[in-house]
C-alpha atoms as a PDB file:
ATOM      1  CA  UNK A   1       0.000   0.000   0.000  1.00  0.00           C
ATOM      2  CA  UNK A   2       1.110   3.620  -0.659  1.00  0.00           C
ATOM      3  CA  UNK A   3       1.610   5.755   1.716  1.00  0.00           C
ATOM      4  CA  UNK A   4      -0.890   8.013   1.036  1.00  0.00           C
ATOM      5  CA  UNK A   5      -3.464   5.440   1.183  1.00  0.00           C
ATOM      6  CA  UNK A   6      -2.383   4.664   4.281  1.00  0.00           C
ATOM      7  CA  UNK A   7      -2.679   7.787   5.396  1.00  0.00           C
ATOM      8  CA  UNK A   8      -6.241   8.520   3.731  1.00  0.00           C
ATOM      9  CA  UNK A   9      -7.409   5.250   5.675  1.00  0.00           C
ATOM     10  CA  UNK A  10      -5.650   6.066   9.036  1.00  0.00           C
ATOM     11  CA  UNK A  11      -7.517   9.487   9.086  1.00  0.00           C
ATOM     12  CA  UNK A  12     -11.250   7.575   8.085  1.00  0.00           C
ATOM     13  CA  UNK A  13     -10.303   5.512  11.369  1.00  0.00           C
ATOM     14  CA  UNK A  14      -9.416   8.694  13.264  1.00  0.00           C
ATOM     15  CA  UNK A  15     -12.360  10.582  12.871  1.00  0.00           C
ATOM     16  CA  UNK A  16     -14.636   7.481  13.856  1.00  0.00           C
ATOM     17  CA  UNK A  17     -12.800   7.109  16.670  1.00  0.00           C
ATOM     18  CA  UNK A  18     -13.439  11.185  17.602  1.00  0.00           C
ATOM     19  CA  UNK A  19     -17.090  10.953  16.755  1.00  0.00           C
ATOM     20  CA  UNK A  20     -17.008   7.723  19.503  1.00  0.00           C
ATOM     21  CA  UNK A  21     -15.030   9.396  21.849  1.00  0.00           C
ATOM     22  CA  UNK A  22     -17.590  13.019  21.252  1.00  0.00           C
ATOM     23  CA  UNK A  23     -20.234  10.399  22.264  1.00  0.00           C
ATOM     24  CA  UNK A  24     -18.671   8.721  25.511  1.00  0.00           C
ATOM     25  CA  UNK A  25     -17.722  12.005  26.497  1.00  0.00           C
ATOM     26  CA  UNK A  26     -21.163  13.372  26.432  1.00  0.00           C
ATOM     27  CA  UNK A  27     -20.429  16.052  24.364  1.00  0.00           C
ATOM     28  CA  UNK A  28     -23.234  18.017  23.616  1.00  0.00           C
ATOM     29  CA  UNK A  29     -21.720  21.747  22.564  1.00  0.00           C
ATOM     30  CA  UNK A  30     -21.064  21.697  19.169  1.00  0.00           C
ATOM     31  CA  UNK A  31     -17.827  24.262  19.503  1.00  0.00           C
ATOM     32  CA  UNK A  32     -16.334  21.669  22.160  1.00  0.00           C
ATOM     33  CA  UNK A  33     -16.842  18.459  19.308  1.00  0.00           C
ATOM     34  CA  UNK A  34     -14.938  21.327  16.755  1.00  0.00           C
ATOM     35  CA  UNK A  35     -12.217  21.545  19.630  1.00  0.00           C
ATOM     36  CA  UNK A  36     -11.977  18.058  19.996  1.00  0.00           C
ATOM     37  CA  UNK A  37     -11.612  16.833  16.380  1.00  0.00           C
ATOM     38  CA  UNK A  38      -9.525  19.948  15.603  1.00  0.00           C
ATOM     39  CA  UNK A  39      -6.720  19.032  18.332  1.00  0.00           C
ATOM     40  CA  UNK A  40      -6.892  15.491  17.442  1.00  0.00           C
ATOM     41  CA  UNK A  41      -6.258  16.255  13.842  1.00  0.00           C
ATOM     42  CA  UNK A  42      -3.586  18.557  14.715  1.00  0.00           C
ATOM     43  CA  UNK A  43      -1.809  15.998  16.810  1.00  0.00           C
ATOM     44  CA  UNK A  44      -2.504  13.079  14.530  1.00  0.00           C
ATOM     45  CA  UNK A  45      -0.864  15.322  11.495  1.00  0.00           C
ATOM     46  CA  UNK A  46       2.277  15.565  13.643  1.00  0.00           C
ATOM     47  CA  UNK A  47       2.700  11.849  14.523  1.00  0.00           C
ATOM     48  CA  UNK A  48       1.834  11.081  10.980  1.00  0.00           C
ATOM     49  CA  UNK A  49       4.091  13.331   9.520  1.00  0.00           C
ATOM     50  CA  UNK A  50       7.114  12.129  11.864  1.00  0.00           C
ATOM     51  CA  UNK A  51       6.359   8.619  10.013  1.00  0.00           C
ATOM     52  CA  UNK A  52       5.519   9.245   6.465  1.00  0.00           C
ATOM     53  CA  UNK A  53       8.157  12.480   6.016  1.00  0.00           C
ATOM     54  CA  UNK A  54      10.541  10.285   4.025  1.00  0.00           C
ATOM     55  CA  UNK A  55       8.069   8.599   1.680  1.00  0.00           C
ATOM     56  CA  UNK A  56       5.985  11.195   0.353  1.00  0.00           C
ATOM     57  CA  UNK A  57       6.917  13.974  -2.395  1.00  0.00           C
ATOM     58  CA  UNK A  58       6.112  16.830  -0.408  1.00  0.00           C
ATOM     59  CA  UNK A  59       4.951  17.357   3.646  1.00  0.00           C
ATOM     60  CA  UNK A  60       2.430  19.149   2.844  1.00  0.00           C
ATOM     61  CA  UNK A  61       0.630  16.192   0.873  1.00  0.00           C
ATOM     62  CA  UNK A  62      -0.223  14.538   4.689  1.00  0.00           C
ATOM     63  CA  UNK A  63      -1.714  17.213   5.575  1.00  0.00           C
ATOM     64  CA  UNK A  64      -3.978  17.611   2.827  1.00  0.00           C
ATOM     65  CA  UNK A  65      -4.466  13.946   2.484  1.00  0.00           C
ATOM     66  CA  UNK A  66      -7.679  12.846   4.104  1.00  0.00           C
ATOM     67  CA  UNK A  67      -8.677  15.698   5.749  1.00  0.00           C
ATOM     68  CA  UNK A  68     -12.806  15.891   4.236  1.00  0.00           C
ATOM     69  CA  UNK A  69     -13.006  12.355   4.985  1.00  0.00           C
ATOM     70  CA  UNK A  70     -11.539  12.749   8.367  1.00  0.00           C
ATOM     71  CA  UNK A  71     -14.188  15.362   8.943  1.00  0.00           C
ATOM     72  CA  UNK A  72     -17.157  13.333   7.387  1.00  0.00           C
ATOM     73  CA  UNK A  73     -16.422  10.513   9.355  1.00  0.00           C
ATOM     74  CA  UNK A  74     -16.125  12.650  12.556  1.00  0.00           C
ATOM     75  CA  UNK A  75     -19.849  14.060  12.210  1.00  0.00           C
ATOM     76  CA  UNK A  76     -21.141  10.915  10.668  1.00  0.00           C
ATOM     77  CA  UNK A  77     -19.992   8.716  13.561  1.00  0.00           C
ATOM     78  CA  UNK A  78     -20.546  11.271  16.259  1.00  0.00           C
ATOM     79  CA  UNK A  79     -24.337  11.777  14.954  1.00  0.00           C
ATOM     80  CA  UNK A  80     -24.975   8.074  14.292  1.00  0.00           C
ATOM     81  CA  UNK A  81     -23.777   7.221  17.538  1.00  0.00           C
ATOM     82  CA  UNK A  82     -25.757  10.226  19.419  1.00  0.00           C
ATOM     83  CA  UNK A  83     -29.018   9.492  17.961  1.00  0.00           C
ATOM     84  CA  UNK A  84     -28.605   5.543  18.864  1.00  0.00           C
ATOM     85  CA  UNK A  85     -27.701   6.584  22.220  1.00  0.00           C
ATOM     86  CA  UNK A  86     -30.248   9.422  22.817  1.00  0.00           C
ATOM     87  CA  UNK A  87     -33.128   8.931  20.675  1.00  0.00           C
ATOM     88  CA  UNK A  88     -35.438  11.856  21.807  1.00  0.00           C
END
């Protein structure tokens, strides 16, 4: 696998994982679920880029790489899992 895929798929996993974690959390403010996935993503981008810096054309691509799908997955999975959880 390239490492961009790898990338594009780690991020999918990511923001699951935040939407999850919005839900056991109890998140409820919408500008705390934004904090949340934004300092995840920040943090994940850092780790990521410590692994992938050598294997990729330019830094800047695993940044970019991922990052609508990390966000779609973050408010798919957090809503999903809210409405499950809380149904009125």
């Amino acid at each position: 696998m390239e490492p961009l895929n790898i990338i594009y798929w780690v991020k999918v996993a990511l923001g699951a994982l935040v939407g999850a974690l919005c839900v056991l959390l109890r998140v409820n403010n919408v500008f705390s679920g934004i904090m949340l996935c934004v300092a995840t993503y920040l943090v994940s981008d850092r780790i990521l880029r410590q692994i992938f810096i050598a294997k990729v054309n330019k830094p800047s691509d695993i940044t970019k790489t991922g990052v609508g799908i990390y966000i779609a997955s973050w408010i798919f999975f957090w809503v999903l899992l809210y409405t499950i959880l809380h149904p009125y």
